[in-house]
PDB file of N, CA and C in Angstrom:
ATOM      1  N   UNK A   1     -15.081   7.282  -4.285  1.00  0.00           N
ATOM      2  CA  UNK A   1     -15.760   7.108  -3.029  1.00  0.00           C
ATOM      3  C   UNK A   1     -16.156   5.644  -2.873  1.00  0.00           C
ATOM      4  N   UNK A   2     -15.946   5.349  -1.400  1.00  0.00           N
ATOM      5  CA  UNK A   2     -15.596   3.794  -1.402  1.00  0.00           C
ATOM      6  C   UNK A   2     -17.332   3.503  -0.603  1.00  0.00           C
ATOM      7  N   UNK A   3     -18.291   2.813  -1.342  1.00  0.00           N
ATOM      8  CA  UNK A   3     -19.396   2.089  -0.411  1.00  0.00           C
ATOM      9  C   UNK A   3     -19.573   1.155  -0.787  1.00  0.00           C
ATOM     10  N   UNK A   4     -20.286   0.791   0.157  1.00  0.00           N
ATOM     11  CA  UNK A   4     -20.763  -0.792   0.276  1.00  0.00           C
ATOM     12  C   UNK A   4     -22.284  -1.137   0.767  1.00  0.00           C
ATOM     13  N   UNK A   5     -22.784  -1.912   0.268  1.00  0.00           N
ATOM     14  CA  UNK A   5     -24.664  -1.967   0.969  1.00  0.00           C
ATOM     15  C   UNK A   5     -25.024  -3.536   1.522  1.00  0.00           C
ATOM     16  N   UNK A   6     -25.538  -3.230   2.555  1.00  0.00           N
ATOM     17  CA  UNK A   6     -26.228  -3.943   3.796  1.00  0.00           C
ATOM     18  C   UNK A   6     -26.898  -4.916   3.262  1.00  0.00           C
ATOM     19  N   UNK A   7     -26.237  -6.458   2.857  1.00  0.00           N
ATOM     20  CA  UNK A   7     -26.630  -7.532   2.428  1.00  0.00           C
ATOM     21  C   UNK A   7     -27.839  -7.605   3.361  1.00  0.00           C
ATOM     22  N   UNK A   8     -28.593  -8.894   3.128  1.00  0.00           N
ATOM     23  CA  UNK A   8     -30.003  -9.567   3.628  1.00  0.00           C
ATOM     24  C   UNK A   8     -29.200 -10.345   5.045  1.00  0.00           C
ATOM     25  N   UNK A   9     -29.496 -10.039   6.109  1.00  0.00           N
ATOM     26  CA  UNK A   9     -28.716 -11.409   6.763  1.00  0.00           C
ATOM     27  C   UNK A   9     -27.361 -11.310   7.383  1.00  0.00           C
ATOM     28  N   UNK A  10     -26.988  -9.511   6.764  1.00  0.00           N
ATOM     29  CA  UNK A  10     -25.751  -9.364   7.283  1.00  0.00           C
ATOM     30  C   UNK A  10     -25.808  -8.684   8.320  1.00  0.00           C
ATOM     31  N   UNK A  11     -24.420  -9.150   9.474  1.00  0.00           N
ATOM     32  CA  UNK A  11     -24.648  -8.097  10.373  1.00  0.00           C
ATOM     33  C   UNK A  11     -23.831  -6.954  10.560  1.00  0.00           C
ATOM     34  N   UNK A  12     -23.487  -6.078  10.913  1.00  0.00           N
ATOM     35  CA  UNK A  12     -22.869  -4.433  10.541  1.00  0.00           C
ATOM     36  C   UNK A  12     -21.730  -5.098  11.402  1.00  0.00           C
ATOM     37  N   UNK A  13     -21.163  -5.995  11.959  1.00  0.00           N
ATOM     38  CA  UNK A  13     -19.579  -6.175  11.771  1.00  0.00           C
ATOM     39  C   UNK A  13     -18.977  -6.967  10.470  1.00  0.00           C
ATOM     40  N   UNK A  14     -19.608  -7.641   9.748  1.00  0.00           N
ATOM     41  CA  UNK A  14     -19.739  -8.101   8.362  1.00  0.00           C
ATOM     42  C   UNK A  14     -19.297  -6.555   7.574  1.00  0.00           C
ATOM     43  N   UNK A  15     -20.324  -5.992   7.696  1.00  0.00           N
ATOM     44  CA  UNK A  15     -20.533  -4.907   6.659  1.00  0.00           C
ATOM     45  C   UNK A  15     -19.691  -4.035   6.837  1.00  0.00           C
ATOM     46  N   UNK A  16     -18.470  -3.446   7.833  1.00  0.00           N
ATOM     47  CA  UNK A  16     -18.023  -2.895   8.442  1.00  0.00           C
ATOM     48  C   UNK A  16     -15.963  -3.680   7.976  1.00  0.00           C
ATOM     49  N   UNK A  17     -16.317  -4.712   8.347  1.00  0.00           N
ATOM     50  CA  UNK A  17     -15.204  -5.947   7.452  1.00  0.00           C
ATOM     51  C   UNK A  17     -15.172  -5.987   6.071  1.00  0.00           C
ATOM     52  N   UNK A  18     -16.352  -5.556   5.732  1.00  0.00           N
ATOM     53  CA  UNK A  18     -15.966  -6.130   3.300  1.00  0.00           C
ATOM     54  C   UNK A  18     -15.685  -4.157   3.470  1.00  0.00           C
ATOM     55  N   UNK A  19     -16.133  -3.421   4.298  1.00  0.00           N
ATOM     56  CA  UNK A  19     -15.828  -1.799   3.756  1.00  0.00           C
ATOM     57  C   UNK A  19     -14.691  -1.377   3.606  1.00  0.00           C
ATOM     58  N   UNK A  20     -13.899  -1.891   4.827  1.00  0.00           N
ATOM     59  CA  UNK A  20     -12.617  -1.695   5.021  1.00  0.00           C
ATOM     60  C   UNK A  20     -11.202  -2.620   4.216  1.00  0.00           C
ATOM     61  N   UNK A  21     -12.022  -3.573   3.866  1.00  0.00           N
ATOM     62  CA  UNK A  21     -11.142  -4.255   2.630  1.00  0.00           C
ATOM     63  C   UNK A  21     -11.252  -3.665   1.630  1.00  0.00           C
ATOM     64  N   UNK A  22     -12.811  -3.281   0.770  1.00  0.00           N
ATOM     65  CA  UNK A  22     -12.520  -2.510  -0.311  1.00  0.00           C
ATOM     66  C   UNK A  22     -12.108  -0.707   0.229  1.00  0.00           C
ATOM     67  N   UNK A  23     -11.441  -0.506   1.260  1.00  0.00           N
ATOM     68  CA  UNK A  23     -10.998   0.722   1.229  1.00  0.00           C
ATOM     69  C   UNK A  23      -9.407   0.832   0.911  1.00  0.00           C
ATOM     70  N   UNK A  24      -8.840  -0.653   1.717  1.00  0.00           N
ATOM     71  CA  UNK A  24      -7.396  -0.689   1.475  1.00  0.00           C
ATOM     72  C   UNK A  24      -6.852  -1.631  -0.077  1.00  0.00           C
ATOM     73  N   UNK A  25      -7.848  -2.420  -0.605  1.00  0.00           N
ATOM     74  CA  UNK A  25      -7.839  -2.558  -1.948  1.00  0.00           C
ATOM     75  C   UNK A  25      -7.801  -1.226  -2.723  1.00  0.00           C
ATOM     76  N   UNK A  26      -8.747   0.074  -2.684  1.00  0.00           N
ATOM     77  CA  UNK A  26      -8.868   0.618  -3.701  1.00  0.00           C
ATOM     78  C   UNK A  26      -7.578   1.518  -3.455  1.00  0.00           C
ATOM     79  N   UNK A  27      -6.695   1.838  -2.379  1.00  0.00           N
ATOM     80  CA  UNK A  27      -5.531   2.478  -2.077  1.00  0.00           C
ATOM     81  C   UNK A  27      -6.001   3.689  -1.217  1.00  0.00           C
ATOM     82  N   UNK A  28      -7.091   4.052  -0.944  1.00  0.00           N
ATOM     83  CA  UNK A  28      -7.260   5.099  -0.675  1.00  0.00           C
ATOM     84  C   UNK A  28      -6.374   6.020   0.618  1.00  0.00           C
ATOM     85  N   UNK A  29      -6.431   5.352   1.374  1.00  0.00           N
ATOM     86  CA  UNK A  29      -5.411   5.666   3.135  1.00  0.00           C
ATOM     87  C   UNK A  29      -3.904   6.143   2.616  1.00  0.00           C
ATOM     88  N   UNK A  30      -3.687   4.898   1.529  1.00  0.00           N
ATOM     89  CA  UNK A  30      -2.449   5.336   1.537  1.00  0.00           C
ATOM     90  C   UNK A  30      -2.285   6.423   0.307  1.00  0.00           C
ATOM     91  N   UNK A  31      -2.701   6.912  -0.691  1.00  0.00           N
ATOM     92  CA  UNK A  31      -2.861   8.048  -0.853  1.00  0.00           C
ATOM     93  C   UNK A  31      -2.711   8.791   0.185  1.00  0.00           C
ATOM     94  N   UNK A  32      -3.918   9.409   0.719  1.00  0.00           N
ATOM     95  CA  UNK A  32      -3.838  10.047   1.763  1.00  0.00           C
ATOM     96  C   UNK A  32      -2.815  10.327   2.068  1.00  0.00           C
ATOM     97  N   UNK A  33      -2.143   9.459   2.882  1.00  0.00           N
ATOM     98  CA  UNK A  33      -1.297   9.603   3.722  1.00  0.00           C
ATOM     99  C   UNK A  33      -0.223  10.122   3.042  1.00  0.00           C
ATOM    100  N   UNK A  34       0.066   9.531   1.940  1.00  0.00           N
ATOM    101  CA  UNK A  34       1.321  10.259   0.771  1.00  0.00           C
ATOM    102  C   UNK A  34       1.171  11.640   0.596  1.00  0.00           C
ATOM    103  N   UNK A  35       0.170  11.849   0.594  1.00  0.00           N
ATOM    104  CA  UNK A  35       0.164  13.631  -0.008  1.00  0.00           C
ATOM    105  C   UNK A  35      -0.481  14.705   1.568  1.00  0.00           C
ATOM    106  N   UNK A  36      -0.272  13.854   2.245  1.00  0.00           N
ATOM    107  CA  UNK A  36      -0.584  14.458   3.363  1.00  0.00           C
ATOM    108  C   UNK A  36       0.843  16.093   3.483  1.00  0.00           C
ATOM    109  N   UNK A  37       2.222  15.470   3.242  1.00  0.00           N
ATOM    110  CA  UNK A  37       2.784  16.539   3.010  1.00  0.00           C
ATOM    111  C   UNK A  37       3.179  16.871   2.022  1.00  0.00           C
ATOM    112  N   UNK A  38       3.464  18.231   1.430  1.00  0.00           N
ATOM    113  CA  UNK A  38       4.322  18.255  -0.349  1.00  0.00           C
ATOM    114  C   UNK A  38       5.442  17.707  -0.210  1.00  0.00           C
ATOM    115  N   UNK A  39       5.440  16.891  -0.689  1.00  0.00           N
ATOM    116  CA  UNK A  39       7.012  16.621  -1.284  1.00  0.00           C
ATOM    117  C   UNK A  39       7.858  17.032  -2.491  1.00  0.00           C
ATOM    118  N   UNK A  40       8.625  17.829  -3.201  1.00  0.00           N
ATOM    119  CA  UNK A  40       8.873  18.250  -4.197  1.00  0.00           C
ATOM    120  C   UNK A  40       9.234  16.951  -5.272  1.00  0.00           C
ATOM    121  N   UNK A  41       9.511  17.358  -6.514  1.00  0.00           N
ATOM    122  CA  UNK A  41       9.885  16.016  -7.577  1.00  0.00           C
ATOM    123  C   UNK A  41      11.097  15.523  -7.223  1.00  0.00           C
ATOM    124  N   UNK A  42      12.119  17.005  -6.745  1.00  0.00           N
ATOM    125  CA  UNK A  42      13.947  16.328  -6.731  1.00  0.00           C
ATOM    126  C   UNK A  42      13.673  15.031  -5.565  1.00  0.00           C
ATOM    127  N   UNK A  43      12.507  15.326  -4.248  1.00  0.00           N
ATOM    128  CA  UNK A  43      12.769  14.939  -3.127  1.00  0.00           C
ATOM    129  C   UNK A  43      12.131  13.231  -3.459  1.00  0.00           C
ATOM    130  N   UNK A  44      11.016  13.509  -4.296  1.00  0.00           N
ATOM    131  CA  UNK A  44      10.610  12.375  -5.130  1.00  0.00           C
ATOM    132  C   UNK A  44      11.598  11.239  -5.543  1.00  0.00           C
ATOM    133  N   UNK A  45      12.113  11.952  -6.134  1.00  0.00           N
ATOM    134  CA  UNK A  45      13.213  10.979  -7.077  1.00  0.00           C
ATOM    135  C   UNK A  45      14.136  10.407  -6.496  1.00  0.00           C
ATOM    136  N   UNK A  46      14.611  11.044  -5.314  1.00  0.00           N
ATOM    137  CA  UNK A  46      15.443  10.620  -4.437  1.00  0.00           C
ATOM    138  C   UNK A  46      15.139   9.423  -3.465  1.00  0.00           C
ATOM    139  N   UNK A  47      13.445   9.669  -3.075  1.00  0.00           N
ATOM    140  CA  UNK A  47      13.253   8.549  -2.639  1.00  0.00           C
ATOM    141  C   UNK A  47      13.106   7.612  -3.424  1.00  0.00           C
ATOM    142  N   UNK A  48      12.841   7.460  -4.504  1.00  0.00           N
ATOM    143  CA  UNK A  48      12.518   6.454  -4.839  1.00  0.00           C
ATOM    144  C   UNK A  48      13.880   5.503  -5.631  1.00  0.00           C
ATOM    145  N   UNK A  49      14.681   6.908  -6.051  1.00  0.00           N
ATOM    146  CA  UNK A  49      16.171   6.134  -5.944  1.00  0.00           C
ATOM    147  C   UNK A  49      16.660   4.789  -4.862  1.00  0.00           C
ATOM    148  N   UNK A  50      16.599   5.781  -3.577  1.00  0.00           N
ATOM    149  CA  UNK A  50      16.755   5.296  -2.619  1.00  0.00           C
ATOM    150  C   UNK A  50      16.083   3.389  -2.548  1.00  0.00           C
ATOM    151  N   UNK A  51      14.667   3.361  -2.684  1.00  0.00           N
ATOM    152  CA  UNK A  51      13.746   2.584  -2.906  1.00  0.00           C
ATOM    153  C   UNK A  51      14.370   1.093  -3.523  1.00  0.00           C
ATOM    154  N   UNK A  52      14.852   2.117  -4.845  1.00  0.00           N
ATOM    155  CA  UNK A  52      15.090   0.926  -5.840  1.00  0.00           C
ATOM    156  C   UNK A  52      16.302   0.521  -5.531  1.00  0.00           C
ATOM    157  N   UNK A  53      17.387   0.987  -4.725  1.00  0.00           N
ATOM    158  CA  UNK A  53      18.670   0.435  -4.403  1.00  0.00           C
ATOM    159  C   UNK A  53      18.268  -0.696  -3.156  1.00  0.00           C
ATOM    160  N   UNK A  54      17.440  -0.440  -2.355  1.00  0.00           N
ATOM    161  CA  UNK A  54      17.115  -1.398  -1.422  1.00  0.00           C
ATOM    162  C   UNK A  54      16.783  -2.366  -2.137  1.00  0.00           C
ATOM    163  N   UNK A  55      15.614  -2.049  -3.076  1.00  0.00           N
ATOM    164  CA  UNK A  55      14.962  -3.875  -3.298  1.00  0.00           C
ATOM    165  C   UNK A  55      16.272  -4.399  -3.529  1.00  0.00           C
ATOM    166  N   UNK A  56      17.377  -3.622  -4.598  1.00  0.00           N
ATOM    167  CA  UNK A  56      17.969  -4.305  -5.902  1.00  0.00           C
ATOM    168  C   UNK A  56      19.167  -5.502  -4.605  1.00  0.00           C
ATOM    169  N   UNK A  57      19.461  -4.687  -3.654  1.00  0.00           N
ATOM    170  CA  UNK A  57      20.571  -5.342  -2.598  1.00  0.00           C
ATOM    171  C   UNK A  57      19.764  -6.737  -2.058  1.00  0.00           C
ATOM    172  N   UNK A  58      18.113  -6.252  -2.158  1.00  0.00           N
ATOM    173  CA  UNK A  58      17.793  -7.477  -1.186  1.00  0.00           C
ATOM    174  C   UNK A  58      17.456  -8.874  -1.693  1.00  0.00           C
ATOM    175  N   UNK A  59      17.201  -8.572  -3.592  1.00  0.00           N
ATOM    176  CA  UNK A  59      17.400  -9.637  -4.490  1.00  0.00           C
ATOM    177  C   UNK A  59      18.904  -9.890  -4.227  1.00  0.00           C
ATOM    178  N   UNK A  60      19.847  -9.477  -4.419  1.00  0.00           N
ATOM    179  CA  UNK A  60      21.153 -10.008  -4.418  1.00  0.00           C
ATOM    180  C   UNK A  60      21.446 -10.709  -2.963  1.00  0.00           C
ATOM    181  N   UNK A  61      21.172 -10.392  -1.704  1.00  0.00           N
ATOM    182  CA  UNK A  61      20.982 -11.432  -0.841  1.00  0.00           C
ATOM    183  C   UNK A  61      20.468 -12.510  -0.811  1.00  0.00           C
ATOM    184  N   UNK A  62      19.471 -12.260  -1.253  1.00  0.00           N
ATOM    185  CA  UNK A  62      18.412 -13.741  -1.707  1.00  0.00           C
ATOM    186  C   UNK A  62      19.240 -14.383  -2.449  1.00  0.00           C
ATOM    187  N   UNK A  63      19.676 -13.846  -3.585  1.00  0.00           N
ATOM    188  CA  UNK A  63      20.397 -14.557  -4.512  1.00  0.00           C
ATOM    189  C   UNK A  63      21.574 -15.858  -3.957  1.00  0.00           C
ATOM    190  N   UNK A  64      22.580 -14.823  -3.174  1.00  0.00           N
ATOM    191  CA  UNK A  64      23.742 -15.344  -2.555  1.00  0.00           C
ATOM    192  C   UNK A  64      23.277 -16.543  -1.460  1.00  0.00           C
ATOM    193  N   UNK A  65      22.174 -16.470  -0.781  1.00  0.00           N
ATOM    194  CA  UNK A  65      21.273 -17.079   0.071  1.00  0.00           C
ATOM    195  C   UNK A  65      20.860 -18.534  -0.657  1.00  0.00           C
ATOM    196  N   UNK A  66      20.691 -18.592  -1.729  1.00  0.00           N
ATOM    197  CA  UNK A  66      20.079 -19.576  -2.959  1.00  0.00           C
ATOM    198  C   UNK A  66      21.428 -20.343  -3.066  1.00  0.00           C
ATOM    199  N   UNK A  67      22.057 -19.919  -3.318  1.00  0.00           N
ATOM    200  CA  UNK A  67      23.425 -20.163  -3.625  1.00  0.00           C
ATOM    201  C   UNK A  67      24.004 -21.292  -2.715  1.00  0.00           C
ATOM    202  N   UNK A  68      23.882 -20.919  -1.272  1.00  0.00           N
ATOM    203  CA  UNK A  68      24.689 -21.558  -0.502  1.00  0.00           C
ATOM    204  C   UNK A  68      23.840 -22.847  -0.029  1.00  0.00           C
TER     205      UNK A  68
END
């Protein structure tokens, strides 16, 4: 559970700004949002197959990119 407390001096758009940074620092939303539906493990794996073939193509562009 993500809080935060009402410095001396601060004003509640301050306080409202450091909450929401430590909310998307601690990951929480995006949790959420991940398990918002089941996904099974096969369907898992697949994405993340998927995942790792993207980065791996987009280093090798870069690469070829360096190159020229």
């Amino acid at each position: 559970m993500t809080s935060v407390v009402l410095r001396s001096n601060e004003s509640q758009e301050q306080l409202l700004k450091r909450f929401r940074k430590k909310v998307v620092k601690s990951g929480v939303l995006s949790t959420v949002r991940r398990k918002r539906w089941f996904i099974s493990k096969s369907e898992l794996r697949r994405i993340e197959k998927k995942k790792s073939i993207r980065r791996i193509k987009r280093r090798q562009v870069g690469k070829v990119i360096e190159a020229a």
